[in-house]
PDB file of N, CA and C in Angstrom:
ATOM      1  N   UNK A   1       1.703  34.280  25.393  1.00  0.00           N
ATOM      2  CA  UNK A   1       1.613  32.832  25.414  1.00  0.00           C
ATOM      3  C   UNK A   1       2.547  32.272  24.351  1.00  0.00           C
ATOM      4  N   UNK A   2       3.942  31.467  24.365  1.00  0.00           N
ATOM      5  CA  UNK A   2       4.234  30.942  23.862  1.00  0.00           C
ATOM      6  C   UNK A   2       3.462  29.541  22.792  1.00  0.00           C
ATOM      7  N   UNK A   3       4.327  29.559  21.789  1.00  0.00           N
ATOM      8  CA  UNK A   3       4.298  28.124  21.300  1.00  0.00           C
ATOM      9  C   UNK A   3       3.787  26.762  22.292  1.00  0.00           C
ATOM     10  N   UNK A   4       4.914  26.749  23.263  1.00  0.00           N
ATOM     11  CA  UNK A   4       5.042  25.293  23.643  1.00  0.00           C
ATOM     12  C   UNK A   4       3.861  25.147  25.054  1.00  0.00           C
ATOM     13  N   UNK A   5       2.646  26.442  24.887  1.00  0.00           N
ATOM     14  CA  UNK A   5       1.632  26.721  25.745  1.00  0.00           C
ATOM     15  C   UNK A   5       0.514  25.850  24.717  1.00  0.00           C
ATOM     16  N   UNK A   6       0.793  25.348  23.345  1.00  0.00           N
ATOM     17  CA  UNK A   6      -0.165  24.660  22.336  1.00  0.00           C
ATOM     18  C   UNK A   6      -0.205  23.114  22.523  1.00  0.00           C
ATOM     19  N   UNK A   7      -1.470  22.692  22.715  1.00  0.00           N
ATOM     20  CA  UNK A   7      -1.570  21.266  22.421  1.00  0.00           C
ATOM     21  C   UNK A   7      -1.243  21.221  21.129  1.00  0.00           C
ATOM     22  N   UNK A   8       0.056  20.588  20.094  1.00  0.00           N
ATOM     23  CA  UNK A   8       0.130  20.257  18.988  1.00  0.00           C
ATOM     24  C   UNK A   8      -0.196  19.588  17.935  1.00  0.00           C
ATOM     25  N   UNK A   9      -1.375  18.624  19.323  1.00  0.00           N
ATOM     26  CA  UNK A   9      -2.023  17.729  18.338  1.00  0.00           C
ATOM     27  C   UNK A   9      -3.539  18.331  18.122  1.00  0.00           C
ATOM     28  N   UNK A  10      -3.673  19.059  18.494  1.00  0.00           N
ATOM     29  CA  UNK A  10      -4.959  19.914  18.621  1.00  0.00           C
ATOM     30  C   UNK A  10      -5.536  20.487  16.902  1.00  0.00           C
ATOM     31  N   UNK A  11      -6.556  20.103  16.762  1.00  0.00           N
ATOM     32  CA  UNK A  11      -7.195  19.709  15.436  1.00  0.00           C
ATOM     33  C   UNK A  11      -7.569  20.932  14.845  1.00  0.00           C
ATOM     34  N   UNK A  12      -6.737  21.050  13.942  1.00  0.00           N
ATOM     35  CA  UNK A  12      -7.293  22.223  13.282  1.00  0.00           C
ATOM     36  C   UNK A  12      -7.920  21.546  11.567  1.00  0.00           C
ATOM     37  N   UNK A  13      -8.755  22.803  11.148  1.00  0.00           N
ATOM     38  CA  UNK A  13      -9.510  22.648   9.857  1.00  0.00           C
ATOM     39  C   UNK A  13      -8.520  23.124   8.951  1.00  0.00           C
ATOM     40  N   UNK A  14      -8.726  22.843   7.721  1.00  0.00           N
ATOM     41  CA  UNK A  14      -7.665  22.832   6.450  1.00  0.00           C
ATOM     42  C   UNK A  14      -8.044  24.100   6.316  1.00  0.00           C
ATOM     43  N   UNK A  15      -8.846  24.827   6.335  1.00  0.00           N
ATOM     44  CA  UNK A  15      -9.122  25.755   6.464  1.00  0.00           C
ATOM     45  C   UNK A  15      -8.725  26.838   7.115  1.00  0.00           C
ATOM     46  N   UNK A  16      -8.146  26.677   8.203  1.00  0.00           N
ATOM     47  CA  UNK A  16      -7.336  27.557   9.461  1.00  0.00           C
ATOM     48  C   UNK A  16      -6.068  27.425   9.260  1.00  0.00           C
ATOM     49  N   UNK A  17      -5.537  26.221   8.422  1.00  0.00           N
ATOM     50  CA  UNK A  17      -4.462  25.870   8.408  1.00  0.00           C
ATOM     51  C   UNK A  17      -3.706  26.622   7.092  1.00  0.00           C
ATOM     52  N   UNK A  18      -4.206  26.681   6.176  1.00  0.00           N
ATOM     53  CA  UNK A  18      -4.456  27.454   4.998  1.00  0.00           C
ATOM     54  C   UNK A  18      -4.418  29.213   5.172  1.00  0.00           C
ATOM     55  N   UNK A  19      -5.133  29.237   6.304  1.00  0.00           N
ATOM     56  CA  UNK A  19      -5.019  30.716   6.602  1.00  0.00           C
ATOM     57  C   UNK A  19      -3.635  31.501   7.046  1.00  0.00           C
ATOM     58  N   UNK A  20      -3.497  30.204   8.076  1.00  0.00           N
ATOM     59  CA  UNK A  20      -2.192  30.576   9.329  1.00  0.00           C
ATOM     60  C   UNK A  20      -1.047  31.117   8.422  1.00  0.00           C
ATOM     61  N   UNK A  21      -0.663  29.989   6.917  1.00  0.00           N
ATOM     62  CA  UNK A  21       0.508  30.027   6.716  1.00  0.00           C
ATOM     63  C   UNK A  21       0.397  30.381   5.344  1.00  0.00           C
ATOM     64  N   UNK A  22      -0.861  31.285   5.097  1.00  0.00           N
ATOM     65  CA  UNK A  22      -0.866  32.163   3.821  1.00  0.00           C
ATOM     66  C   UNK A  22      -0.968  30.831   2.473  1.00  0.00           C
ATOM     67  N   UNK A  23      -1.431  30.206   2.358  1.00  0.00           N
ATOM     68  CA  UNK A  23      -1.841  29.437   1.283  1.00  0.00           C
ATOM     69  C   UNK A  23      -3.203  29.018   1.216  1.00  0.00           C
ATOM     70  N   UNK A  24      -3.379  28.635  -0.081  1.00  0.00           N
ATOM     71  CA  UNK A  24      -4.588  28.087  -0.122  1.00  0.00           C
ATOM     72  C   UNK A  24      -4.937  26.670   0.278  1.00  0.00           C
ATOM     73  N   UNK A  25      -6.653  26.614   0.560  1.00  0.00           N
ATOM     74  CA  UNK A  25      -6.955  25.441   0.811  1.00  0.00           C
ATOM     75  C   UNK A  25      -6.649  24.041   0.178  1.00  0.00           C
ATOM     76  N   UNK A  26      -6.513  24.728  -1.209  1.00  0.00           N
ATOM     77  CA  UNK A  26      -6.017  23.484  -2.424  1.00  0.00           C
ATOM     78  C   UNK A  26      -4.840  23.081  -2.440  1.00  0.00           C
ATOM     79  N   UNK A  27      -4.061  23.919  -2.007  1.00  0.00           N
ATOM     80  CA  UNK A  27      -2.375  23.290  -1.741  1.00  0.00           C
ATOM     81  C   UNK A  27      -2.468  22.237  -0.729  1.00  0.00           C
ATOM     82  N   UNK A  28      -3.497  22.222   0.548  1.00  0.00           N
ATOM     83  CA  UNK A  28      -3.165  21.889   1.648  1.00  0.00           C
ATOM     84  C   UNK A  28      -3.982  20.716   1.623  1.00  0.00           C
ATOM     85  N   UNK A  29      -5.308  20.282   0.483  1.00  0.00           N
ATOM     86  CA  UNK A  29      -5.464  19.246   0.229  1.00  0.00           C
ATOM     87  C   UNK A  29      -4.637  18.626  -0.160  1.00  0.00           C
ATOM     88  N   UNK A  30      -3.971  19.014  -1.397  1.00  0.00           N
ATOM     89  CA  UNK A  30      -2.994  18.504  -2.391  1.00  0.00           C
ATOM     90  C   UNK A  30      -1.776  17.687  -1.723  1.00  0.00           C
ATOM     91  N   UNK A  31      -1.596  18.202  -0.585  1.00  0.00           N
ATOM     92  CA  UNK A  31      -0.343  17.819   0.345  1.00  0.00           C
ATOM     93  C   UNK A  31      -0.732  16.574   1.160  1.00  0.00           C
ATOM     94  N   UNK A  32      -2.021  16.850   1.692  1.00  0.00           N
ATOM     95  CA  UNK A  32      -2.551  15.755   2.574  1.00  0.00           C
ATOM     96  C   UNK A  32      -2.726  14.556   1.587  1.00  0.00           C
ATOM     97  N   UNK A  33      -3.440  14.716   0.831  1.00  0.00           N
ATOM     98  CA  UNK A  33      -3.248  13.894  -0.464  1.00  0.00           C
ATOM     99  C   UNK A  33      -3.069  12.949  -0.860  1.00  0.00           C
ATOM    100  N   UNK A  34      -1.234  13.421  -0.866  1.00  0.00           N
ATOM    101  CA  UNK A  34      -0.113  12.942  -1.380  1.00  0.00           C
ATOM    102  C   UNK A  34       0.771  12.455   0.373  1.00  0.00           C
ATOM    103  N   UNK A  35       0.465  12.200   1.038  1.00  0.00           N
ATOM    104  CA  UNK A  35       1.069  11.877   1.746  1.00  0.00           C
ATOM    105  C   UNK A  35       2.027  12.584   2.813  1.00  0.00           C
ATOM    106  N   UNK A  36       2.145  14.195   2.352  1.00  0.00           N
ATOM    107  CA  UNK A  36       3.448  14.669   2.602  1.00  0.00           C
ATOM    108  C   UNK A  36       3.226  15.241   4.099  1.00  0.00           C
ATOM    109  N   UNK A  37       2.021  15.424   4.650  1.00  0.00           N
ATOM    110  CA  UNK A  37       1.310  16.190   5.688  1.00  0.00           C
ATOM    111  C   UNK A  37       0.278  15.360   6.719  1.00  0.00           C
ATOM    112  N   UNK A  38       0.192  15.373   7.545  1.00  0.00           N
ATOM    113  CA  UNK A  38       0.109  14.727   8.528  1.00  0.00           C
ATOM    114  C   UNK A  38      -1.473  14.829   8.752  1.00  0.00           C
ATOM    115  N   UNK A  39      -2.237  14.090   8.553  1.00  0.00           N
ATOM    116  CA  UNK A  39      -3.826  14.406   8.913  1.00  0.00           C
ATOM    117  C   UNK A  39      -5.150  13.452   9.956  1.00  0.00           C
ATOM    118  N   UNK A  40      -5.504  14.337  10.652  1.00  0.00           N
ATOM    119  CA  UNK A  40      -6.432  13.609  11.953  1.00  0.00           C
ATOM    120  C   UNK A  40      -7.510  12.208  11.267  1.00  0.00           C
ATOM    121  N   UNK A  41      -8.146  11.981  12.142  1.00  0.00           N
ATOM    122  CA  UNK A  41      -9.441  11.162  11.494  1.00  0.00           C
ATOM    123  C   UNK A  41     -10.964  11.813  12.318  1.00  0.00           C
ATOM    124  N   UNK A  42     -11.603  12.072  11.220  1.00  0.00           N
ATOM    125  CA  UNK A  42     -12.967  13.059  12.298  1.00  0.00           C
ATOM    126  C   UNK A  42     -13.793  12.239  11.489  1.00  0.00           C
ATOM    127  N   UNK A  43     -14.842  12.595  12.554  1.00  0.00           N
ATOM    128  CA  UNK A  43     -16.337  11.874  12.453  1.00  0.00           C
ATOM    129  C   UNK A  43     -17.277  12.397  10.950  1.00  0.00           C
ATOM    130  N   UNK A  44     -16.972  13.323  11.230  1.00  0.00           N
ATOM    131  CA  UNK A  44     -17.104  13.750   9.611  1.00  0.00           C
ATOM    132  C   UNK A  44     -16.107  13.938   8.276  1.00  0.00           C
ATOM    133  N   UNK A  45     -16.739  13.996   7.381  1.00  0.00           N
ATOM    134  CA  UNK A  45     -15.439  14.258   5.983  1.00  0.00           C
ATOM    135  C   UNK A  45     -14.590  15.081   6.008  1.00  0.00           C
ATOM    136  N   UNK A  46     -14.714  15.851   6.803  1.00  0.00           N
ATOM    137  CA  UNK A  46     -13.614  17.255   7.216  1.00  0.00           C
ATOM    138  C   UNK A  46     -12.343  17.433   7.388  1.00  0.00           C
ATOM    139  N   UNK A  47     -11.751  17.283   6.745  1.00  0.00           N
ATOM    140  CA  UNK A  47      -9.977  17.357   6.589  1.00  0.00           C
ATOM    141  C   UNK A  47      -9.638  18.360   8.000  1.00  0.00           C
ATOM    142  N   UNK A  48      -8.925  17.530   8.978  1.00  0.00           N
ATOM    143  CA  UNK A  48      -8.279  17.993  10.186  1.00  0.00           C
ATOM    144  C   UNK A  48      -7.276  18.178   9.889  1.00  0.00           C
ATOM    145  N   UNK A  49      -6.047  18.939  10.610  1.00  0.00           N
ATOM    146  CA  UNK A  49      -5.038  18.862  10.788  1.00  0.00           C
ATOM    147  C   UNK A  49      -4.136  19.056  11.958  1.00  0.00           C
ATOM    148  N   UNK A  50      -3.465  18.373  12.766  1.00  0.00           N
ATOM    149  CA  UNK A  50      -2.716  18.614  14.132  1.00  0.00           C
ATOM    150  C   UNK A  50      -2.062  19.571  13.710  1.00  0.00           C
ATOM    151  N   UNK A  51      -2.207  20.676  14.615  1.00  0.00           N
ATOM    152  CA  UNK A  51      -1.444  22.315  14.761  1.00  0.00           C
ATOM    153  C   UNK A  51       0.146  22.496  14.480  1.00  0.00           C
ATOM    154  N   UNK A  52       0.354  21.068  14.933  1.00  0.00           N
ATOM    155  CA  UNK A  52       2.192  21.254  14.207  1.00  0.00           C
ATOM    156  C   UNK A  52       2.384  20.730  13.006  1.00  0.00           C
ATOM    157  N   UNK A  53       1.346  20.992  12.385  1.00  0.00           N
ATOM    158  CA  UNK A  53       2.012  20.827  10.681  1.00  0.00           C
ATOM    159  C   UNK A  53       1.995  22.075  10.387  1.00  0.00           C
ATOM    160  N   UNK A  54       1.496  23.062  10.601  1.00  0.00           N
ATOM    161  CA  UNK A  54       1.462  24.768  10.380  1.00  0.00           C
ATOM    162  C   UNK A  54       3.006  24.704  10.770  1.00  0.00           C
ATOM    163  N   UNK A  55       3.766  24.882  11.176  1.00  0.00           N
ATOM    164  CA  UNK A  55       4.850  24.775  11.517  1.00  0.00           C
ATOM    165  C   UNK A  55       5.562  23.892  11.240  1.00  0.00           C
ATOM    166  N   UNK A  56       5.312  22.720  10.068  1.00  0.00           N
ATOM    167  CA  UNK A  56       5.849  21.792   9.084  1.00  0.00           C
ATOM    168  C   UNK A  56       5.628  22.309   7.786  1.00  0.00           C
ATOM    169  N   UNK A  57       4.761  23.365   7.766  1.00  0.00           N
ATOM    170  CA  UNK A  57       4.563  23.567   6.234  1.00  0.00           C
ATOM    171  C   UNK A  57       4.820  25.346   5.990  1.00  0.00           C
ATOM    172  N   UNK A  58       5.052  25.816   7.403  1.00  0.00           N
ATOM    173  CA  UNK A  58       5.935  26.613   7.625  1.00  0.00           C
ATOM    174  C   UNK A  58       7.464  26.645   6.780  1.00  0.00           C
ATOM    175  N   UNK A  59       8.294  25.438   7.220  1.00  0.00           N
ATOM    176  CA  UNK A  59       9.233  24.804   7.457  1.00  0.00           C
ATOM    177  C   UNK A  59       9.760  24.402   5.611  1.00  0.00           C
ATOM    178  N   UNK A  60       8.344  24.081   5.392  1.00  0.00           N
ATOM    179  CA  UNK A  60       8.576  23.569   3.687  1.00  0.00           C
ATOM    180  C   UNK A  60       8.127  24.601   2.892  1.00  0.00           C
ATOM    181  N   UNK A  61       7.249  25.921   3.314  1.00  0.00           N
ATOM    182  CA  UNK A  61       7.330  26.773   2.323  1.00  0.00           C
ATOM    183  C   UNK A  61       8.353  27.787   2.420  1.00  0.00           C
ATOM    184  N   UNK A  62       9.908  27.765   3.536  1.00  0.00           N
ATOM    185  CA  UNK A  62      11.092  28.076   3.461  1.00  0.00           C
ATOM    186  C   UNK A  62      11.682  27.350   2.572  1.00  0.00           C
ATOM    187  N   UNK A  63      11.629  26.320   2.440  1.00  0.00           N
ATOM    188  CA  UNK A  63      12.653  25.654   1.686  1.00  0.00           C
ATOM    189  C   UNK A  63      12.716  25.833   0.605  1.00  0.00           C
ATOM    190  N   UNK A  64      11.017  25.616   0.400  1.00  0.00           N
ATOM    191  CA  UNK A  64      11.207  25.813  -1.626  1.00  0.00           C
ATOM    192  C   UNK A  64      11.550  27.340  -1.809  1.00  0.00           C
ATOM    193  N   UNK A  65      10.956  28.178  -1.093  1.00  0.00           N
ATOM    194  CA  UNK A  65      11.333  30.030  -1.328  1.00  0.00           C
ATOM    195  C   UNK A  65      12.838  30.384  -1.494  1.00  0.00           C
ATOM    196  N   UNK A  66      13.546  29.646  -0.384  1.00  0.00           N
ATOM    197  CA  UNK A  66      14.928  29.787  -0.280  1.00  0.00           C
ATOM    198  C   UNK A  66      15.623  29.070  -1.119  1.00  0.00           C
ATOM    199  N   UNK A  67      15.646  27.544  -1.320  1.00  0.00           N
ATOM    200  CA  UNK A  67      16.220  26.811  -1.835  1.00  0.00           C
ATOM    201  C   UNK A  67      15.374  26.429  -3.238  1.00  0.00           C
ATOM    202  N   UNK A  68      14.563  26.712  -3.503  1.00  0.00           N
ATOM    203  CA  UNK A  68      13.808  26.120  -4.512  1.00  0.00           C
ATOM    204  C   UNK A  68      13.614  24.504  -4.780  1.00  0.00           C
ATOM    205  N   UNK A  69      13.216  24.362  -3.409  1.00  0.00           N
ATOM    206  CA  UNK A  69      13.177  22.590  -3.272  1.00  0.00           C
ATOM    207  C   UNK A  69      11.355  22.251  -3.272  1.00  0.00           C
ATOM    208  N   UNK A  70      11.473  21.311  -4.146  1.00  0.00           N
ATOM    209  CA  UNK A  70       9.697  20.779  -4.211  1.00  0.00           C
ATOM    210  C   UNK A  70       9.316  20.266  -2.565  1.00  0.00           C
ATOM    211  N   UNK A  71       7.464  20.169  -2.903  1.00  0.00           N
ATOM    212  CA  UNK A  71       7.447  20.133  -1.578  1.00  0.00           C
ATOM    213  C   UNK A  71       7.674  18.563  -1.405  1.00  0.00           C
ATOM    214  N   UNK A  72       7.699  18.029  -2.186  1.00  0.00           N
ATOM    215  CA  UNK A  72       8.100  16.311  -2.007  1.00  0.00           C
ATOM    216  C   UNK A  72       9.281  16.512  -1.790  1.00  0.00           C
ATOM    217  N   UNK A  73      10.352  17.328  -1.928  1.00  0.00           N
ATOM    218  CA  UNK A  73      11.901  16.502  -1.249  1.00  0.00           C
ATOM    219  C   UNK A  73      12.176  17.757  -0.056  1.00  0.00           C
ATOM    220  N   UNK A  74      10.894  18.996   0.350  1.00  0.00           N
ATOM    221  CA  UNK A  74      10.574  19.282   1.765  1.00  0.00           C
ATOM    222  C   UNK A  74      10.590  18.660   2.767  1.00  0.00           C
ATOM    223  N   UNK A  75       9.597  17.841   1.918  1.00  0.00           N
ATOM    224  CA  UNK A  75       8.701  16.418   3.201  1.00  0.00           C
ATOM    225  C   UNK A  75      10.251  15.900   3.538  1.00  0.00           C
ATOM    226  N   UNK A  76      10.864  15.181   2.213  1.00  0.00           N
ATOM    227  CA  UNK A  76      12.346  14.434   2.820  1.00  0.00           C
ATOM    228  C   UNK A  76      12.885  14.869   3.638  1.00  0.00           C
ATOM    229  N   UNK A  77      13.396  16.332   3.337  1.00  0.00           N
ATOM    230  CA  UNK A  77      14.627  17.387   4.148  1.00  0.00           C
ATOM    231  C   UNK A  77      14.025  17.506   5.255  1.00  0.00           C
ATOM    232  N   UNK A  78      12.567  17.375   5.710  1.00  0.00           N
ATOM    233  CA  UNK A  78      12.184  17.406   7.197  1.00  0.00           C
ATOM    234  C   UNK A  78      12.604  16.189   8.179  1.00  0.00           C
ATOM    235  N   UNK A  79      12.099  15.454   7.294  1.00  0.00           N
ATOM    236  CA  UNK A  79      11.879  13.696   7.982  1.00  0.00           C
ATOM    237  C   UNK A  79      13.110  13.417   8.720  1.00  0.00           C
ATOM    238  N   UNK A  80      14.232  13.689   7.667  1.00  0.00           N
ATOM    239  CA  UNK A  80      15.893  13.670   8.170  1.00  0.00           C
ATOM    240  C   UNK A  80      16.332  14.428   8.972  1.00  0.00           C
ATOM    241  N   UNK A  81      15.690  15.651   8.874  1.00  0.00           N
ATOM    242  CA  UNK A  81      16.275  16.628  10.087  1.00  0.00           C
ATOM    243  C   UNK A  81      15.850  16.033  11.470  1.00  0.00           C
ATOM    244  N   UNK A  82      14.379  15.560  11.374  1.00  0.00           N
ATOM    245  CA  UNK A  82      13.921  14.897  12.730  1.00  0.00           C
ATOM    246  C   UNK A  82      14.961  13.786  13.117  1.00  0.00           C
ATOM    247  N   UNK A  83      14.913  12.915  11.852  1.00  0.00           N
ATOM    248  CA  UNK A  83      15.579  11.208  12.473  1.00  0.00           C
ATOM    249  C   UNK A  83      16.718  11.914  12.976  1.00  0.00           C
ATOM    250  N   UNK A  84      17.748  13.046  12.506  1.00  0.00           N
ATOM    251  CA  UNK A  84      19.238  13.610  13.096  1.00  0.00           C
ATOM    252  C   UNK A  84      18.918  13.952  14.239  1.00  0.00           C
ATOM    253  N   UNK A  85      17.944  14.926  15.039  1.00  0.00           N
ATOM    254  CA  UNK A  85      17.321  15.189  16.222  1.00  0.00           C
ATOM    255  C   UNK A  85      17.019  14.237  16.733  1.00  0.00           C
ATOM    256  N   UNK A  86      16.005  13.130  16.643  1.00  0.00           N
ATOM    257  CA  UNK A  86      16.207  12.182  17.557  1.00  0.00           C
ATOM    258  C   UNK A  86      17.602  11.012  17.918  1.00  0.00           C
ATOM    259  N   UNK A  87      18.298  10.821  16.834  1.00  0.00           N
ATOM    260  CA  UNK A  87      19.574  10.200  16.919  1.00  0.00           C
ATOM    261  C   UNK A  87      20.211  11.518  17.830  1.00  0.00           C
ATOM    262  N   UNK A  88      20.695  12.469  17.665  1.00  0.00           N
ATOM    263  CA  UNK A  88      21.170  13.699  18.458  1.00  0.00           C
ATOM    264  C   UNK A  88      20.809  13.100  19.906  1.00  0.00           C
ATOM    265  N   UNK A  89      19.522  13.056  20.049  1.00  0.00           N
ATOM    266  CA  UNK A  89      18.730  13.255  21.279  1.00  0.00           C
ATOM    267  C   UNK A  89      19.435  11.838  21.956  1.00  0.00           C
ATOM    268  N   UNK A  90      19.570  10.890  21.443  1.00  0.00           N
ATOM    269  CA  UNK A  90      19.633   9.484  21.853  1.00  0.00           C
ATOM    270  C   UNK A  90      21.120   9.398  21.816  1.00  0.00           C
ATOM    271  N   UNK A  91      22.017  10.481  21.675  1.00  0.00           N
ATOM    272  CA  UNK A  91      23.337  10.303  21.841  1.00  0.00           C
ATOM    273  C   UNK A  91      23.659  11.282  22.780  1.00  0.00           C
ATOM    274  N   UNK A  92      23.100  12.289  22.944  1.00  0.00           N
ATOM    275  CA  UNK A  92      23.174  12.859  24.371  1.00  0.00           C
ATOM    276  C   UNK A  92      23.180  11.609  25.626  1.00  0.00           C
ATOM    277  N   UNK A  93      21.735  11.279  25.472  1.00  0.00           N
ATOM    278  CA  UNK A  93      21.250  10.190  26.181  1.00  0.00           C
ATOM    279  C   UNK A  93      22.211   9.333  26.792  1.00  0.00           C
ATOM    280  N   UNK A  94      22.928   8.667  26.199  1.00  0.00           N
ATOM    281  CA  UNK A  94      24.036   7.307  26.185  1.00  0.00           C
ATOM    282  C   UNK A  94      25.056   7.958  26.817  1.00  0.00           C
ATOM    283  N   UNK A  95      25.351   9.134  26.239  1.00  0.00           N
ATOM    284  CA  UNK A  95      26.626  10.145  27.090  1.00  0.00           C
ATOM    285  C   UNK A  95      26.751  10.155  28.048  1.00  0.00           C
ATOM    286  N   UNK A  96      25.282  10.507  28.701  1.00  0.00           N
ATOM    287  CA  UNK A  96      25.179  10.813  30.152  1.00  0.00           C
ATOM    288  C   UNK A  96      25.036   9.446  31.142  1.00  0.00           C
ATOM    289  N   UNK A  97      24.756   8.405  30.795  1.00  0.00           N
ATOM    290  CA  UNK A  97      24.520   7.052  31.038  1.00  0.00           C
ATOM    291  C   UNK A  97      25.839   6.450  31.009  1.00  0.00           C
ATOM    292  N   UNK A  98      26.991   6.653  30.214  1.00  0.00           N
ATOM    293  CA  UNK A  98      28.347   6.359  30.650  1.00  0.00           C
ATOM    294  C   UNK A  98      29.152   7.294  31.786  1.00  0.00           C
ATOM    295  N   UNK A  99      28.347   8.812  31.786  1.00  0.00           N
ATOM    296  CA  UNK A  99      29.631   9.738  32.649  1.00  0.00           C
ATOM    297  C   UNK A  99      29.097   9.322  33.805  1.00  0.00           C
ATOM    298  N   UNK A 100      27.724   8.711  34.074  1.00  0.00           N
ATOM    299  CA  UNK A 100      26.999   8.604  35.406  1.00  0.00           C
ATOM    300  C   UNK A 100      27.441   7.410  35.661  1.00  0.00           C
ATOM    301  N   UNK A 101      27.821   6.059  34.579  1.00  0.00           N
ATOM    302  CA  UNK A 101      28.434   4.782  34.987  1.00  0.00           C
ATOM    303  C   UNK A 101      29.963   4.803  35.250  1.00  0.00           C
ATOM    304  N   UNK A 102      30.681   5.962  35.171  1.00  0.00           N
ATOM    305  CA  UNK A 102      32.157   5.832  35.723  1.00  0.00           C
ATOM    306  C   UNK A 102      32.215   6.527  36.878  1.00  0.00           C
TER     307      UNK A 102
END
């Protein structure tokens, strides 16, 4: 079963999330926190998390390992890679919308 077989928004516990990507629970408060990590709203006090931040915090515990970048200018170096992917995405887009208008 691939990846893209995952609902991504599918709620995981800080707890599972913590597990997946080898850190502790306290980092992954610490992150939610502060803003840097993306978190559900549940009926109870229970810190959720949508399944593709495991794979955002994936993403940021490369960076600092490799690059030695905090996880606050992680969060940045992600955000930008997306806005370039969706600008990317939206210039494909227009491409094909002129070769199809000539």
């Amino acid at each position: 079963m691939g990846q893209r077989d995952f609902d991504m928004d599918e709620p995981l516990t800080c707890e599972a999330v913590a597990e997946r990507i080898g850190a502790r629970r306290s980092l992954i408060v610490l992150l939610a926190r502060a803003g840097l990590i993306e978190t559900l709203h549940s009926e109870s006090s229970e810190l959720l998390l949508p399944r593709r931040v495991v794979m955002q915090l994936r993403r940021m515990q490369r960076l600092r390992r490799d690059l030695g970048v905090n996880f606050s200018g992680a969060a940045v170096i992600l955000d930008l890679v997306r806005r370039i992917e969706d600008l990317n995405s939206e210039l494909i887009e227009m491409r094909r919308r002129v070769i199809s208008d000539e």
